[in-house]
C-alpha atoms as a PDB file:
ATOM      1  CA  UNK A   1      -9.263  43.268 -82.953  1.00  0.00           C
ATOM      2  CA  UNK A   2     -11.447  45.023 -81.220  1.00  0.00           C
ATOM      3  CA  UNK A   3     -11.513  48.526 -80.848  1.00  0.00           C
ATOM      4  CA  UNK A   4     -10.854  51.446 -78.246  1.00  0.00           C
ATOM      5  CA  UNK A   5     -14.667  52.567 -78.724  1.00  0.00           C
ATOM      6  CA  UNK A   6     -15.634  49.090 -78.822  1.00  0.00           C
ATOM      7  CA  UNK A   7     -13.444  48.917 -75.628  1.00  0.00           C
ATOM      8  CA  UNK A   8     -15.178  51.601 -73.896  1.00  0.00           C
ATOM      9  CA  UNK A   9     -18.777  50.810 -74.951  1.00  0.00           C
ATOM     10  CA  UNK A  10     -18.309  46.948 -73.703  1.00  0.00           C
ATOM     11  CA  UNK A  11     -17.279  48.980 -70.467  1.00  0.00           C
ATOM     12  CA  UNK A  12     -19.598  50.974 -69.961  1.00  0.00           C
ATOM     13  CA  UNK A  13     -22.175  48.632 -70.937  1.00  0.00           C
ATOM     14  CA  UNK A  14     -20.393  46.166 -67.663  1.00  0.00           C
ATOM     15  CA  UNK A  15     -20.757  49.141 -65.526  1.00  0.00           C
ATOM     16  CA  UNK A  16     -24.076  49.754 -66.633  1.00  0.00           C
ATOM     17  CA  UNK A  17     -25.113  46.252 -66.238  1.00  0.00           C
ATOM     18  CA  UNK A  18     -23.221  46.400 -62.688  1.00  0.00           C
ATOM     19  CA  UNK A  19     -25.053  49.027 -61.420  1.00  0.00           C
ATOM     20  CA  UNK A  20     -28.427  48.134 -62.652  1.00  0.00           C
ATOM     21  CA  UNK A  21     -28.015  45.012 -60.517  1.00  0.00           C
ATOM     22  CA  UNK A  22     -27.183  46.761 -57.707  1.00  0.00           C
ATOM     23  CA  UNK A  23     -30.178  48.060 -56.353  1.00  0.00           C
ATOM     24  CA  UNK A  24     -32.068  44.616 -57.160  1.00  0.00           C
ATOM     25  CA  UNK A  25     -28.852  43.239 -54.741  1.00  0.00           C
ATOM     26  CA  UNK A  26     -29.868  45.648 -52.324  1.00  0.00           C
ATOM     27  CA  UNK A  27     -33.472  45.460 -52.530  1.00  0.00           C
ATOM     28  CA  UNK A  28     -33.142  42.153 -51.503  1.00  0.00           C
ATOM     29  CA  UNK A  29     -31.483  42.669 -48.414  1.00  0.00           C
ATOM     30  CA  UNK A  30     -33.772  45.138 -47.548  1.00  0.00           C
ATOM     31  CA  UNK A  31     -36.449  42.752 -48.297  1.00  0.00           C
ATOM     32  CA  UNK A  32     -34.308  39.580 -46.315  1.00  0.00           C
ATOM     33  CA  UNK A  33     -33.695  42.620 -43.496  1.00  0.00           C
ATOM     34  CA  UNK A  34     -37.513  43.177 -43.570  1.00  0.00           C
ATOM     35  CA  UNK A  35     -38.371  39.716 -43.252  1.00  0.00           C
ATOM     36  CA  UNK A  36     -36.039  39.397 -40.393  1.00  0.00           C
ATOM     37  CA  UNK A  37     -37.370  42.111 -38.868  1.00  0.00           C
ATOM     38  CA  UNK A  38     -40.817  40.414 -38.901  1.00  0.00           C
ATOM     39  CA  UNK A  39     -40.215  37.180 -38.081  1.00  0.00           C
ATOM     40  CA  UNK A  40     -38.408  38.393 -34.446  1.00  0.00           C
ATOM     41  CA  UNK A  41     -41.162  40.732 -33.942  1.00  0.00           C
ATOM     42  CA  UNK A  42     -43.744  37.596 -34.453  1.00  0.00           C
ATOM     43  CA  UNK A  43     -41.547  35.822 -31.859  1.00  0.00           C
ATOM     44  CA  UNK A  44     -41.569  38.693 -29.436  1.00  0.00           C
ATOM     45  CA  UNK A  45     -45.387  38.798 -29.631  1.00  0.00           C
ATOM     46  CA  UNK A  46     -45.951  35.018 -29.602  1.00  0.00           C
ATOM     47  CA  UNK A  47     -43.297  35.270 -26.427  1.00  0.00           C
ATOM     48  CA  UNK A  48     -45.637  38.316 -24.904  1.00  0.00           C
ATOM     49  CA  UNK A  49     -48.694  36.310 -25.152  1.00  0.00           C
ATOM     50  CA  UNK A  50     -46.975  33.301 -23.390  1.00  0.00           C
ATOM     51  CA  UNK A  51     -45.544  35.626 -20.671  1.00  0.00           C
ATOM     52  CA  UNK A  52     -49.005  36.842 -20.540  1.00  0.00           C
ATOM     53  CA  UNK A  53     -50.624  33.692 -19.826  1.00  0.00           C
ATOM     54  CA  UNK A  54     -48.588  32.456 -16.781  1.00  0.00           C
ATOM     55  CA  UNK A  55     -48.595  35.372 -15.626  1.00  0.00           C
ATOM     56  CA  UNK A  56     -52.695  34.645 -15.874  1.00  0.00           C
ATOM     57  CA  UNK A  57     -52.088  31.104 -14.907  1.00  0.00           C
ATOM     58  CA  UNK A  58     -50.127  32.776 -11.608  1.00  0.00           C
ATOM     59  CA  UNK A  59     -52.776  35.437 -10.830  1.00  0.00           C
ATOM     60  CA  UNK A  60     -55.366  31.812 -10.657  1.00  0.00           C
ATOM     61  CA  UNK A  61     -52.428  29.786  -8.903  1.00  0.00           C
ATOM     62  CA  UNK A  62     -52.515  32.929  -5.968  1.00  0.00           C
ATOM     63  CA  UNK A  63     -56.549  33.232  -5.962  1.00  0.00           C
ATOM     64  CA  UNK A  64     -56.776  29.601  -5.226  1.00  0.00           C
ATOM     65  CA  UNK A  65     -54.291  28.929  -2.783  1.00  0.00           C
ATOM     66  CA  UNK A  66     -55.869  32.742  -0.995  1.00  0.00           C
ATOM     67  CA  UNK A  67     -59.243  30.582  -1.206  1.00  0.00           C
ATOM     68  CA  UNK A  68     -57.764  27.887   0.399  1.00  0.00           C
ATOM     69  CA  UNK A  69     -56.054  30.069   3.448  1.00  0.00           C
ATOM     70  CA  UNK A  70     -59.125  31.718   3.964  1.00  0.00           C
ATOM     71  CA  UNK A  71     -61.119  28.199   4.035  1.00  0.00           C
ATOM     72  CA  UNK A  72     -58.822  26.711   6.378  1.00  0.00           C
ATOM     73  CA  UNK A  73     -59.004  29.610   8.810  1.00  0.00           C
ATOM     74  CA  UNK A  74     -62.691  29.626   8.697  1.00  0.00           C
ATOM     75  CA  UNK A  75     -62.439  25.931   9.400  1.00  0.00           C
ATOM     76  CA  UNK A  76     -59.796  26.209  12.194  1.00  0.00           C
ATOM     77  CA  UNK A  77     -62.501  28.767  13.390  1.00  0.00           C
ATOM     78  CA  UNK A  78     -64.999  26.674  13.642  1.00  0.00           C
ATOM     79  CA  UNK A  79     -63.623  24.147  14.990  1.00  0.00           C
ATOM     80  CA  UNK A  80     -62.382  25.876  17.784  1.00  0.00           C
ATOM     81  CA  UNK A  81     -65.802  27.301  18.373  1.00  0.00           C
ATOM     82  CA  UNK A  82     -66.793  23.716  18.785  1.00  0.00           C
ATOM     83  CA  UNK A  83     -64.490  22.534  21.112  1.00  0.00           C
ATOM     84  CA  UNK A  84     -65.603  25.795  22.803  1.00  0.00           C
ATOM     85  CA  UNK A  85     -68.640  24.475  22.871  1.00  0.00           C
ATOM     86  CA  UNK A  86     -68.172  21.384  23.981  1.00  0.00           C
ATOM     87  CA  UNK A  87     -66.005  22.533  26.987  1.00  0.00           C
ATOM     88  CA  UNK A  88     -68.954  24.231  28.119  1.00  0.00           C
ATOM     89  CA  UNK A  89     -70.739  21.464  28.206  1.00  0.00           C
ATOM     90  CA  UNK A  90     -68.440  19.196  29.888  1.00  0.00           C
ATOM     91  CA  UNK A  91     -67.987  21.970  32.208  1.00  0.00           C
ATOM     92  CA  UNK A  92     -71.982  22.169  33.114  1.00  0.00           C
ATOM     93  CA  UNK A  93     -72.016  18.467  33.256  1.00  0.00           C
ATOM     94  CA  UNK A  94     -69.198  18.313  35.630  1.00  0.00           C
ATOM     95  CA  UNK A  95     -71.141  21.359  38.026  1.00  0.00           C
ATOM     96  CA  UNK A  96     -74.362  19.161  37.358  1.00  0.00           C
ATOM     97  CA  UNK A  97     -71.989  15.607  38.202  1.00  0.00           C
ATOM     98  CA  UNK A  98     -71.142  17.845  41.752  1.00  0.00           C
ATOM     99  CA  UNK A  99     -74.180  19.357  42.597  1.00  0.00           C
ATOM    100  CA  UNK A 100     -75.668  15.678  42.345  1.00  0.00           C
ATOM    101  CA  UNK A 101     -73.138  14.770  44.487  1.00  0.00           C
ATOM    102  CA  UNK A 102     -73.424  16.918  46.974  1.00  0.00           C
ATOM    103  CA  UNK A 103     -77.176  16.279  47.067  1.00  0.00           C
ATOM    104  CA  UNK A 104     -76.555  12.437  47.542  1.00  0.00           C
ATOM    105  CA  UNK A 105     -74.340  13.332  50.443  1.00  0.00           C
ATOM    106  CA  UNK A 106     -77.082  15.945  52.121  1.00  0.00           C
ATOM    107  CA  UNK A 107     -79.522  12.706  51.603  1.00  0.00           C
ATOM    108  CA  UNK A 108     -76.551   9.720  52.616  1.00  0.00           C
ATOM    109  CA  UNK A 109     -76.389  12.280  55.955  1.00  0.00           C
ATOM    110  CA  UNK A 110     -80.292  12.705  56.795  1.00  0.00           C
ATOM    111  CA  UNK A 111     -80.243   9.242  56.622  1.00  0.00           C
ATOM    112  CA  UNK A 112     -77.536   8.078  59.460  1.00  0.00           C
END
């Protein structure tokens, strides 16, 4: 049979034992914890550096289609300044076209 100071030593040795394991238990939580920790902050950077390039992939998406505005007004521009242009003409013609006219009639009425 075993004794009371048997008893007690076989306790104490189970506490012992208990409490030795203890931290090692809570080491690795911290570790696990750690870990964790380190894995969500990876995914917040890799998440940062996406956010970061569309938000580079918008900046492009706004500088092109600003390019392309400002190409189609110069192009609107310019092609009213032609059809400026070629009112002018069409307007001298015309003033030629009635002048020429008017000379043929001067002529048509020396001649009768």
């Amino acid at each position: 049979m075993i004794g009371d100071d048997d008893l007690e030593t076989t306790t104490v040795k189970t506490k012992l034992a208990a409490m030795l394991e203890q931290p090692k238990e809570d080491e690795r939580e911290v570790e696990t914890a750690a870990d964790e920790a380190a894995t969500a902050a990876n995914e917040a950077f890799a998440a940062e550096g996406e956010a970061l390039a569309a938000e580079g992939e918008a900046v492009i998406a706004v500088e092109k289609a600003t390019a392309a505005i400002e190409q189609a007004k110069r192009m609107a521009l310019e092609a009213r300044q032609e059809a400026l242009a070629m009112k002018k003409r069409a307007l001298k013609e015309k003033r030629e076209a009635i002048a020429a006219k008017e000379q043929a009639l001067e002529i048509s009425e020396r001649f009768q």
